[in-house]
N, C-alpha and C. Protein backbone atom coordinates (compact mmCIF):
# COMPACT_ATOMS: atom_id res chain seq x y z
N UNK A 1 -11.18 -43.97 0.88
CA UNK A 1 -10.72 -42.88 1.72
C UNK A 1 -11.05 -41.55 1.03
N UNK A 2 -11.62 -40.20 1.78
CA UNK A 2 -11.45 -39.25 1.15
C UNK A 2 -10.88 -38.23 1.74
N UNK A 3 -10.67 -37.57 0.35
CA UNK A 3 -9.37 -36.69 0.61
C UNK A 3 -10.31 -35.06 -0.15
N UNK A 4 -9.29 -33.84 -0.10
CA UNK A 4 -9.71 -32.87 -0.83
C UNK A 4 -8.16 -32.56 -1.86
N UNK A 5 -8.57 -32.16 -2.58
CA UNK A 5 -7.35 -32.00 -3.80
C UNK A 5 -7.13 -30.51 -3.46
N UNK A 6 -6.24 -30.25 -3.59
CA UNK A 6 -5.33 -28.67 -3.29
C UNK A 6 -4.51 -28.42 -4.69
N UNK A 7 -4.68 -29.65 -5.95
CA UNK A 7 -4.62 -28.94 -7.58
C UNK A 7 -5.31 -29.80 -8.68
N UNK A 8 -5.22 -29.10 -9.33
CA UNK A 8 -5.88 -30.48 -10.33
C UNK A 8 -4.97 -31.63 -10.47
N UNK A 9 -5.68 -32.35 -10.70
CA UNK A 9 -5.30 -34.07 -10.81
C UNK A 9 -5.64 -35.08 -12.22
N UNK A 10 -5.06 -34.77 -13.44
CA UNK A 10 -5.29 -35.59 -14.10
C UNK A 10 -6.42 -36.83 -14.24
N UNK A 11 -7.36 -36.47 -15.16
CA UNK A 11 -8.39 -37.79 -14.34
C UNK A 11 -8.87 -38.22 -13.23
N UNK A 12 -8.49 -37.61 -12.55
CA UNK A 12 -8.89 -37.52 -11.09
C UNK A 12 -10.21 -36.45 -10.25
N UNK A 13 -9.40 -35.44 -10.71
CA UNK A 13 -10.25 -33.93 -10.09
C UNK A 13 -9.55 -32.95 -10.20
N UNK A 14 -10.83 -31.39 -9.90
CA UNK A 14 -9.88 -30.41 -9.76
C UNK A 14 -9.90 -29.70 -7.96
N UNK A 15 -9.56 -28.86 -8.30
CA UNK A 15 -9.05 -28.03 -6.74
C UNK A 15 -10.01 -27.93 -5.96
N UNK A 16 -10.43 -28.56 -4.68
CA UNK A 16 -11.02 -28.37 -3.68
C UNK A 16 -12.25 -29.36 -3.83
N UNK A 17 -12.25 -30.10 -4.44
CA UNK A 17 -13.29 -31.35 -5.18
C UNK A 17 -12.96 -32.13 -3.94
N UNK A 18 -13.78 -32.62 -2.92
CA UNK A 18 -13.69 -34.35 -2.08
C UNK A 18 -13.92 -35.36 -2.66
N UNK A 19 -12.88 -36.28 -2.91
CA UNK A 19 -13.27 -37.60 -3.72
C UNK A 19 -12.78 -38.51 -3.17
N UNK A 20 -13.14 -39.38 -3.60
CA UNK A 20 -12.86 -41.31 -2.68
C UNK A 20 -12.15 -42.03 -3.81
N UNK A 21 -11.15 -42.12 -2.83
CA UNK A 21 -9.86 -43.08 -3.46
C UNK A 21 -9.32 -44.14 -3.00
N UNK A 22 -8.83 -44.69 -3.40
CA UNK A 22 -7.95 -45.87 -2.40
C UNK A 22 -6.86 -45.36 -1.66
N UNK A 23 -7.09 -46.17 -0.66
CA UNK A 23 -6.09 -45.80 0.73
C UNK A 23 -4.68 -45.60 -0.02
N UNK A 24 -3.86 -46.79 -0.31
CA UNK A 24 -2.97 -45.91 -0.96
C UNK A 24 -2.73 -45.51 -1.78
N UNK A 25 -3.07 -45.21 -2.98
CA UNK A 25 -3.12 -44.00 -3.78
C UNK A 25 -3.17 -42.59 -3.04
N UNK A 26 -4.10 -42.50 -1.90
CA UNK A 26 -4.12 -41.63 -1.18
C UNK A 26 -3.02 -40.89 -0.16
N UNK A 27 -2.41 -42.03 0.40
CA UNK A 27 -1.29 -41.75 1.12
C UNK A 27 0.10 -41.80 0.37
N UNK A 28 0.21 -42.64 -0.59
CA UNK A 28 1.61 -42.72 -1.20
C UNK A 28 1.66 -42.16 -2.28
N UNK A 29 0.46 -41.43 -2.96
CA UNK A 29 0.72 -40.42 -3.74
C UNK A 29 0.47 -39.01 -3.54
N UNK A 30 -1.01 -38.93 -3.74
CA UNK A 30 -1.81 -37.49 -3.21
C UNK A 30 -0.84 -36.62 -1.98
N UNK A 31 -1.17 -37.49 -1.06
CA UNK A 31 -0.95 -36.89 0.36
C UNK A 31 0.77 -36.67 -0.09
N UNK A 32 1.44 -37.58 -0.17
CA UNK A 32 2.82 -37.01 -0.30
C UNK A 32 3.80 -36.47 -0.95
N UNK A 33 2.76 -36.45 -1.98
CA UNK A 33 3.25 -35.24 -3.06
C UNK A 33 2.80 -33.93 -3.33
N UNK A 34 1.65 -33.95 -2.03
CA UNK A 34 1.29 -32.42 -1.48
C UNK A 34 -0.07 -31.73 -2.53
N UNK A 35 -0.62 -33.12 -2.81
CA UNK A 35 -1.58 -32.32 -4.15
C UNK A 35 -2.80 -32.70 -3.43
N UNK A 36 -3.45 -33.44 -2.08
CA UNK A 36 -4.34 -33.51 -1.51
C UNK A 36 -4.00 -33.38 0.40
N UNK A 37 -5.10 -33.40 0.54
CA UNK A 37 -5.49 -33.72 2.60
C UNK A 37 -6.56 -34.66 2.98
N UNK A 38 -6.42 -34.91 3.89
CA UNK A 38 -7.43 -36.18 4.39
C UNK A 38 -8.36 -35.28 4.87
N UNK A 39 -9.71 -35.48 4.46
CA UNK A 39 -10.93 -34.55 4.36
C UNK A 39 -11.69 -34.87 5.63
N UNK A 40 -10.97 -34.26 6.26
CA UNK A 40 -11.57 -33.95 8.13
C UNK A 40 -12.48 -32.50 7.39
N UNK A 41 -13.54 -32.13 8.87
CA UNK A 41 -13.99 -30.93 8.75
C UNK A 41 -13.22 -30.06 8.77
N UNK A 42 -12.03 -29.64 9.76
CA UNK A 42 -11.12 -28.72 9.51
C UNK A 42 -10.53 -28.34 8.15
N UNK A 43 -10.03 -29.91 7.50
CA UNK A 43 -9.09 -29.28 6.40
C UNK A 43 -10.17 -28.86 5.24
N UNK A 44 -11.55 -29.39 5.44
CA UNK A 44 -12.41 -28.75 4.04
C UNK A 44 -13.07 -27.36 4.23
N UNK A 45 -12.68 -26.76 5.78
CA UNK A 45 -13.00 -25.02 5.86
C UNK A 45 -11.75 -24.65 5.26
N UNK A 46 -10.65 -25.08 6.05
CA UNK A 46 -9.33 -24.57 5.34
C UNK A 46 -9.18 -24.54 4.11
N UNK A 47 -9.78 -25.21 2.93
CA UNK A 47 -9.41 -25.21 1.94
C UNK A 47 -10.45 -24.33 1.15
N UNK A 48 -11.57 -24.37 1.61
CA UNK A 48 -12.42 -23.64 0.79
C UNK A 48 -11.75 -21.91 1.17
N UNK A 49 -11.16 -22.11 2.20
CA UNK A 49 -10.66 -20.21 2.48
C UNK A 49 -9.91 -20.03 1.47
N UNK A 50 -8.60 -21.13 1.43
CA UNK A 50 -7.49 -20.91 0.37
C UNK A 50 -7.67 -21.36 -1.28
N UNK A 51 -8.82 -21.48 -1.51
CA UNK A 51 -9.16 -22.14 -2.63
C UNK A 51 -9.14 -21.40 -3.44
N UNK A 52 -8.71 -19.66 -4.08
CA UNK A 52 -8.82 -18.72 -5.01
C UNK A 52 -7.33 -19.08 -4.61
N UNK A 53 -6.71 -18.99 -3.83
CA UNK A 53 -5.20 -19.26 -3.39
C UNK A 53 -4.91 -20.38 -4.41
N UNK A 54 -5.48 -21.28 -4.22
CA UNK A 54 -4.95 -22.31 -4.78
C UNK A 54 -5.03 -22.78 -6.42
N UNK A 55 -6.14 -21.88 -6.89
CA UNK A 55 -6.88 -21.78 -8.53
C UNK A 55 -5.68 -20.75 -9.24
N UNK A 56 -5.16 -19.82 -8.45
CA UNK A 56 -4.37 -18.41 -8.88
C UNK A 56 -2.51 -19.37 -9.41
N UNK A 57 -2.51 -20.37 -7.93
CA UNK A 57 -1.00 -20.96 -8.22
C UNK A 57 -1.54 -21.62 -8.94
N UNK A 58 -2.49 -22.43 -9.11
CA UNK A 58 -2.74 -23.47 -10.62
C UNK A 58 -2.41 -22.75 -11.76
N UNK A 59 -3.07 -21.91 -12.37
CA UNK A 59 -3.09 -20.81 -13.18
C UNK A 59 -1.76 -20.35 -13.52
N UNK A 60 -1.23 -20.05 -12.66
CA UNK A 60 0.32 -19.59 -13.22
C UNK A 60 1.04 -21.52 -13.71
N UNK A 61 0.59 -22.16 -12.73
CA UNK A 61 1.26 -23.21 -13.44
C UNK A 61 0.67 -23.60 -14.56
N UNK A 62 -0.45 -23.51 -15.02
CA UNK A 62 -1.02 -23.71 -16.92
C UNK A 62 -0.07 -22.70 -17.55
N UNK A 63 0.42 -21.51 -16.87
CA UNK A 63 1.15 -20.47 -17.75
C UNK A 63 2.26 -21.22 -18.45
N UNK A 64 2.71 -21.08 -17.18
CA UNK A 64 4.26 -21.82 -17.32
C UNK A 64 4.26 -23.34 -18.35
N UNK A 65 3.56 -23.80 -18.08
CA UNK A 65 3.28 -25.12 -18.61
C UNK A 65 2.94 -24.89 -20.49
N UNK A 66 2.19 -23.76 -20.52
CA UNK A 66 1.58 -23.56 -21.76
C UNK A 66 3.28 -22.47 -22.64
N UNK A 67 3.44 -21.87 -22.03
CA UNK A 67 5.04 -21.62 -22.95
C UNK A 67 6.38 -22.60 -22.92
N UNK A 68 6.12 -23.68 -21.71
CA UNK A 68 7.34 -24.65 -21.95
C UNK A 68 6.60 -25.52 -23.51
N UNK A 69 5.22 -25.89 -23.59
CA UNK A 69 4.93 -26.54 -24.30
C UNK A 69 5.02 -25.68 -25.57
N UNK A 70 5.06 -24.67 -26.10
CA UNK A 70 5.31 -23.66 -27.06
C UNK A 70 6.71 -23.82 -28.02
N UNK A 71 7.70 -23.88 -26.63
CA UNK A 71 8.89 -24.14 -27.05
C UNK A 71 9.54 -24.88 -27.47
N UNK A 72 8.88 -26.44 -27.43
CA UNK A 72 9.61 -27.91 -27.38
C UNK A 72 8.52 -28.69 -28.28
N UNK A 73 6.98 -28.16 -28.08
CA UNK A 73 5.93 -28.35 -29.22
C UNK A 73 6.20 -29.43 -31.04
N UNK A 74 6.56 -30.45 -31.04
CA UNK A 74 6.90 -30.64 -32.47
C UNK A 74 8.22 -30.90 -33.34
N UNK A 75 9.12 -30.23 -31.91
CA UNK A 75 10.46 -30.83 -31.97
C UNK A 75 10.97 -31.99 -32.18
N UNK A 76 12.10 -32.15 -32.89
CA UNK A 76 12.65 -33.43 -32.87
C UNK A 76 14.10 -33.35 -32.27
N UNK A 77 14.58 -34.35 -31.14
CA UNK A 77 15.57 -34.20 -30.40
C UNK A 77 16.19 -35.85 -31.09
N UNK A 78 17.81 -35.69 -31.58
CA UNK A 78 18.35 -37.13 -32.17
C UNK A 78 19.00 -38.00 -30.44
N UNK A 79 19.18 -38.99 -30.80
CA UNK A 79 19.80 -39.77 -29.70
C UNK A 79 20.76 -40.88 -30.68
N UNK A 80 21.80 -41.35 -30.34
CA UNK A 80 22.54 -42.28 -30.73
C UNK A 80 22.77 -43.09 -30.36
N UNK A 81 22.62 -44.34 -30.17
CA UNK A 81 22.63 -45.91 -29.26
C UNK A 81 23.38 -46.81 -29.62
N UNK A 82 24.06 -47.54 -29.13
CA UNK A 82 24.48 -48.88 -29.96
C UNK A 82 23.49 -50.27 -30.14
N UNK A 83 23.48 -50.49 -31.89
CA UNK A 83 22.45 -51.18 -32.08
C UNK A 83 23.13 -52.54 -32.92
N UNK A 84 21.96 -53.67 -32.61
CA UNK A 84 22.80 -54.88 -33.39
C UNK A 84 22.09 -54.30 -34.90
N UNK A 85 22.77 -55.74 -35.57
CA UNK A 85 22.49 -55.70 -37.37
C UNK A 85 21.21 -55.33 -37.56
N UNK A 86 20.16 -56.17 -36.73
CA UNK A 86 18.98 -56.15 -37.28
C UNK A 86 17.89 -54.84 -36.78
N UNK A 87 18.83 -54.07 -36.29
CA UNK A 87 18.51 -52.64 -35.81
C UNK A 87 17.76 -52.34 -34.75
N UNK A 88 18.12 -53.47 -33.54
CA UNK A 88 17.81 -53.13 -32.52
C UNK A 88 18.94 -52.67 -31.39
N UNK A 89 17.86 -52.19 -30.28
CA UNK A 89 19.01 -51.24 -29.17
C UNK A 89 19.30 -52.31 -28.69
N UNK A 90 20.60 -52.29 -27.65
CA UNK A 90 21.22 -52.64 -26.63
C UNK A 90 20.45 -52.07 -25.71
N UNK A 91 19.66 -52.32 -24.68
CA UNK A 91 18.57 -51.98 -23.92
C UNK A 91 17.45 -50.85 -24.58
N UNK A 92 17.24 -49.68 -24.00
CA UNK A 92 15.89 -48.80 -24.14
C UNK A 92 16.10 -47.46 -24.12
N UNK A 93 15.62 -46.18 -24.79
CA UNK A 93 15.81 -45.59 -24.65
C UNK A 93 14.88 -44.68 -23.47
N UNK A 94 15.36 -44.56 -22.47
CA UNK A 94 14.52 -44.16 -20.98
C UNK A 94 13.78 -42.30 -21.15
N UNK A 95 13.02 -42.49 -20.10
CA UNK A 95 12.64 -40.70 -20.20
C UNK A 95 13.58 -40.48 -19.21
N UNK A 96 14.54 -40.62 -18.50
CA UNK A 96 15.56 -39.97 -17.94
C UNK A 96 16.86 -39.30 -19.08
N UNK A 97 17.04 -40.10 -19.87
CA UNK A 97 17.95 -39.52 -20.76
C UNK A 97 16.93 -38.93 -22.05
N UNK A 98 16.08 -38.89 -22.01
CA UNK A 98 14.98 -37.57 -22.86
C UNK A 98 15.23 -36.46 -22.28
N UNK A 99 14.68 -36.42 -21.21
CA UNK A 99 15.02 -35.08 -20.26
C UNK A 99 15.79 -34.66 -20.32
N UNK A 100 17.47 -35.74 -20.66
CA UNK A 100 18.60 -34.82 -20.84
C UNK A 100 18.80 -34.04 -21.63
N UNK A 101 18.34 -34.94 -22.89
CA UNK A 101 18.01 -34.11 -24.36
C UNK A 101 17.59 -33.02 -23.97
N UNK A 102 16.49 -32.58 -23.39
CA UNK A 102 15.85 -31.84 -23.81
C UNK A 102 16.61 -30.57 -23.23
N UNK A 103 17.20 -31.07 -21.88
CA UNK A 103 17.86 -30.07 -21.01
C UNK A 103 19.19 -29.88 -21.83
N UNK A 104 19.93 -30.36 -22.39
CA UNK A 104 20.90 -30.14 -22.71
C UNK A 104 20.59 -29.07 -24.28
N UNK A 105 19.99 -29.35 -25.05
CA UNK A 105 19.23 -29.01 -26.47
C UNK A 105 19.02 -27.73 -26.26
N UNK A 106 17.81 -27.02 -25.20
CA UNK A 106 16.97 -26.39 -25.34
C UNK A 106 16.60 -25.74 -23.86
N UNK A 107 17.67 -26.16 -22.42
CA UNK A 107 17.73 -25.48 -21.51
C UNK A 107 16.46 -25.13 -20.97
N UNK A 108 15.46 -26.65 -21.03
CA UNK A 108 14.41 -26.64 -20.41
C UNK A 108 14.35 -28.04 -19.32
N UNK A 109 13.71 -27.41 -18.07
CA UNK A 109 14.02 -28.73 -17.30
C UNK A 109 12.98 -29.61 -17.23
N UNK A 110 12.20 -30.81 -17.63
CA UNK A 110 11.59 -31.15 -17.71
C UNK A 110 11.69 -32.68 -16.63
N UNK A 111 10.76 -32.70 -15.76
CA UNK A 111 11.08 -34.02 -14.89
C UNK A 111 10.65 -35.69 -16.03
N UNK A 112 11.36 -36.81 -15.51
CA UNK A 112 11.32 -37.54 -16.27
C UNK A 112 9.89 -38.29 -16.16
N UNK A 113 9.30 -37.98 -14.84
CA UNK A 113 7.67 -38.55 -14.44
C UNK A 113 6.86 -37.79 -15.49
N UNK A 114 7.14 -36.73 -16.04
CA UNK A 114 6.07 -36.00 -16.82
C UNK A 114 6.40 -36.67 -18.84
N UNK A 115 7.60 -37.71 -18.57
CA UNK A 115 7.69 -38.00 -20.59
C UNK A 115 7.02 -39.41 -20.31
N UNK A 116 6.05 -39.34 -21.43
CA UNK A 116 5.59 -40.98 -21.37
C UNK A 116 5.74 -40.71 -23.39
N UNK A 117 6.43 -42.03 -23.13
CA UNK A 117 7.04 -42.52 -24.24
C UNK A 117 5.38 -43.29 -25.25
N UNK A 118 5.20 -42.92 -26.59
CA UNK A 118 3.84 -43.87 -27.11
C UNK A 118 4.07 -45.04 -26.68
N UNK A 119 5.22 -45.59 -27.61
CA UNK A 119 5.57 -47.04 -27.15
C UNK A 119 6.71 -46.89 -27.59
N UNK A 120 7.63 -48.49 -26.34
CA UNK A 120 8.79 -48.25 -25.70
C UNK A 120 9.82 -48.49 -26.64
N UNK A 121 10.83 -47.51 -26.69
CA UNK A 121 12.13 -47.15 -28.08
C UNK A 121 12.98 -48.63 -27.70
N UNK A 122 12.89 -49.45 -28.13
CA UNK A 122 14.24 -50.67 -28.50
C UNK A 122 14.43 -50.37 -29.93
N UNK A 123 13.92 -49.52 -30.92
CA UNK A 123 14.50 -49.99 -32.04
C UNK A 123 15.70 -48.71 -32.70
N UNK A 124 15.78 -48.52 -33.79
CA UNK A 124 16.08 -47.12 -34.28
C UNK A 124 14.91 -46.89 -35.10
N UNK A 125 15.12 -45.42 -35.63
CA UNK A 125 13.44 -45.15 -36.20
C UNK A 125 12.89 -43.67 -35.11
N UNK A 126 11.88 -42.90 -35.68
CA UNK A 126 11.53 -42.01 -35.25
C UNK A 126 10.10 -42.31 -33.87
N UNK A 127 10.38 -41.90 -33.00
CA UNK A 127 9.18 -42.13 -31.88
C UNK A 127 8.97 -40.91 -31.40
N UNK A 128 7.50 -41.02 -31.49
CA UNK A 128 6.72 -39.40 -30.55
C UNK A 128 6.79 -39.90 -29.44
N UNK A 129 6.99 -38.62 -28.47
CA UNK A 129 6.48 -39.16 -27.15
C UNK A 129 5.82 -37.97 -27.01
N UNK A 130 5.04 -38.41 -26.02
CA UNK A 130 3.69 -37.35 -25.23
C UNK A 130 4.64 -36.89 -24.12
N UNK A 131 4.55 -35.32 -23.86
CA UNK A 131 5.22 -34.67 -22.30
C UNK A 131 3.87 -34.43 -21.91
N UNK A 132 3.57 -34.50 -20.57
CA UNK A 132 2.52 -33.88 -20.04
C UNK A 132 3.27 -32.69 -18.57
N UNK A 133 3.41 -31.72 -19.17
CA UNK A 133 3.56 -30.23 -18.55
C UNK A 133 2.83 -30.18 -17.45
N UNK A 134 1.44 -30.16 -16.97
CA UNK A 134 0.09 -29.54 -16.62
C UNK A 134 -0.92 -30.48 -16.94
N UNK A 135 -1.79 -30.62 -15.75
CA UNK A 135 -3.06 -31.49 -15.94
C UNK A 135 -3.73 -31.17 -17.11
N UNK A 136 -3.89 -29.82 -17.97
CA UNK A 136 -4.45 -29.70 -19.13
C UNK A 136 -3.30 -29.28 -20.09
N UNK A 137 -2.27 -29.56 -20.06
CA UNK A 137 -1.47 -29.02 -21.12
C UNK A 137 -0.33 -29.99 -21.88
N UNK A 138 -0.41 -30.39 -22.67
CA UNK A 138 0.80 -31.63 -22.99
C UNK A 138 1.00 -30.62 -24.22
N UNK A 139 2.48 -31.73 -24.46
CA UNK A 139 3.13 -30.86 -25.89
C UNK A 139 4.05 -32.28 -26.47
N UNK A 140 3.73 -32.20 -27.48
CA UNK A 140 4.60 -33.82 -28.30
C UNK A 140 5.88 -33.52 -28.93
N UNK A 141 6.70 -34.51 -28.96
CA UNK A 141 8.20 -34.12 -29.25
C UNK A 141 8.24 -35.31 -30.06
N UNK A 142 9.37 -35.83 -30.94
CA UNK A 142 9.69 -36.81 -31.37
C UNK A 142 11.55 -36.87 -31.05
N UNK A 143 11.82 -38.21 -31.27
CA UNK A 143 13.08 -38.72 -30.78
C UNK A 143 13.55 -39.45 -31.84
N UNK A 144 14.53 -39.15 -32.70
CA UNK A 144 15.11 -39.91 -33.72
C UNK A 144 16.22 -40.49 -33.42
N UNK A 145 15.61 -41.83 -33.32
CA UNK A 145 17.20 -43.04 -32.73
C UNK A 145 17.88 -43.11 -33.95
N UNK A 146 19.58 -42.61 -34.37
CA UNK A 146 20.10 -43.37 -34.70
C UNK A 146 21.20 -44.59 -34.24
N UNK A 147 21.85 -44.92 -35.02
CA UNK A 147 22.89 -46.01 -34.49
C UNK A 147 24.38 -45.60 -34.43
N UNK A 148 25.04 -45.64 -33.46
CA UNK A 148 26.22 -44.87 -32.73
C UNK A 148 27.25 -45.85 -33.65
N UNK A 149 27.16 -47.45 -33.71
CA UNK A 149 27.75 -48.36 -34.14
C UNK A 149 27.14 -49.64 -34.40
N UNK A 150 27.90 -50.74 -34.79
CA UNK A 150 27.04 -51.87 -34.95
C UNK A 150 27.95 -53.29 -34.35
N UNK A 151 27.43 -53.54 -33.42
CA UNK A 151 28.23 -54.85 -32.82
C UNK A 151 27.79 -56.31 -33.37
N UNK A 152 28.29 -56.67 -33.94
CA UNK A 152 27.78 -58.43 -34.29
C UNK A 152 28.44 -59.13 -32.71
């Protein structure tokens, strides 16, 4: 199926690019998360009109993206879990409660679709995770699990 992109797209494309994707990828992501259109003739005049329109709101979003990543850049945010003897978690530590961290810490709102964890926290011990801000902008944080208590 093709579509036209209305922002950049991670590995994908940038703004006003027609590319061929799978149907749904196309509809259950692109299309409804407002970052493409189904590439009729109409919507590829329409877009080439609004296309400095659409490079200008990108642009402010690298802004924005490039001082949230400034701020949180290298940080280390602690978390406390309950862990058995051999120093593992009682489940995982999620990017929903990262985000809290981060929101609670440092009064930045960060959605939890944008933290991808390197690899997944069951233990205690220090873990980077990658934020990706902006199709070109990420900023790395680390997460130091300790242990809240110890249940045998």
């Amino acid at each position: 199926m093709k579509v036209i992109l209305l922002e950049n797209v991670k590995r994908i494309g940038s703004i006003g690019e027609v590319i061929e994707v799978k149907r749904g990828f196309a509809r259950n992501y692109l299309i409804a998360n407002k970052k493409a259109l189904y590439a009729s003739k109409e919507n590829i005049k329409e877009v080439d009109k609004i296309k400095t329109d659409l490079s200008k709101k990108d642009n402010e979003m690298k802004k924005e993206a490039s001082q949230i990543a400034e701020q949180i850049n290298g940080k280390e945010y602690s978390v406390k879990k309950l862990s058995t003897e051999n120093k593992e978690l009682y489940g995982s530590v999620k990017p929903t409660e990262i985000s809290k961290l981060i929101q609670e810490k440092d009064k930045i709102e960060i959605k939890p679709s944008m933290i991808q964890p390197v690899v997944e926290i069951k233990t205690l011990g220090k873990f980077k995770v990658k934020i990706s801000l902006h199709s070109e902008v990420d900023a790395e944080i680390a997460v130091n699990v300790s242990s809240a208590e110890t249940i045998q």
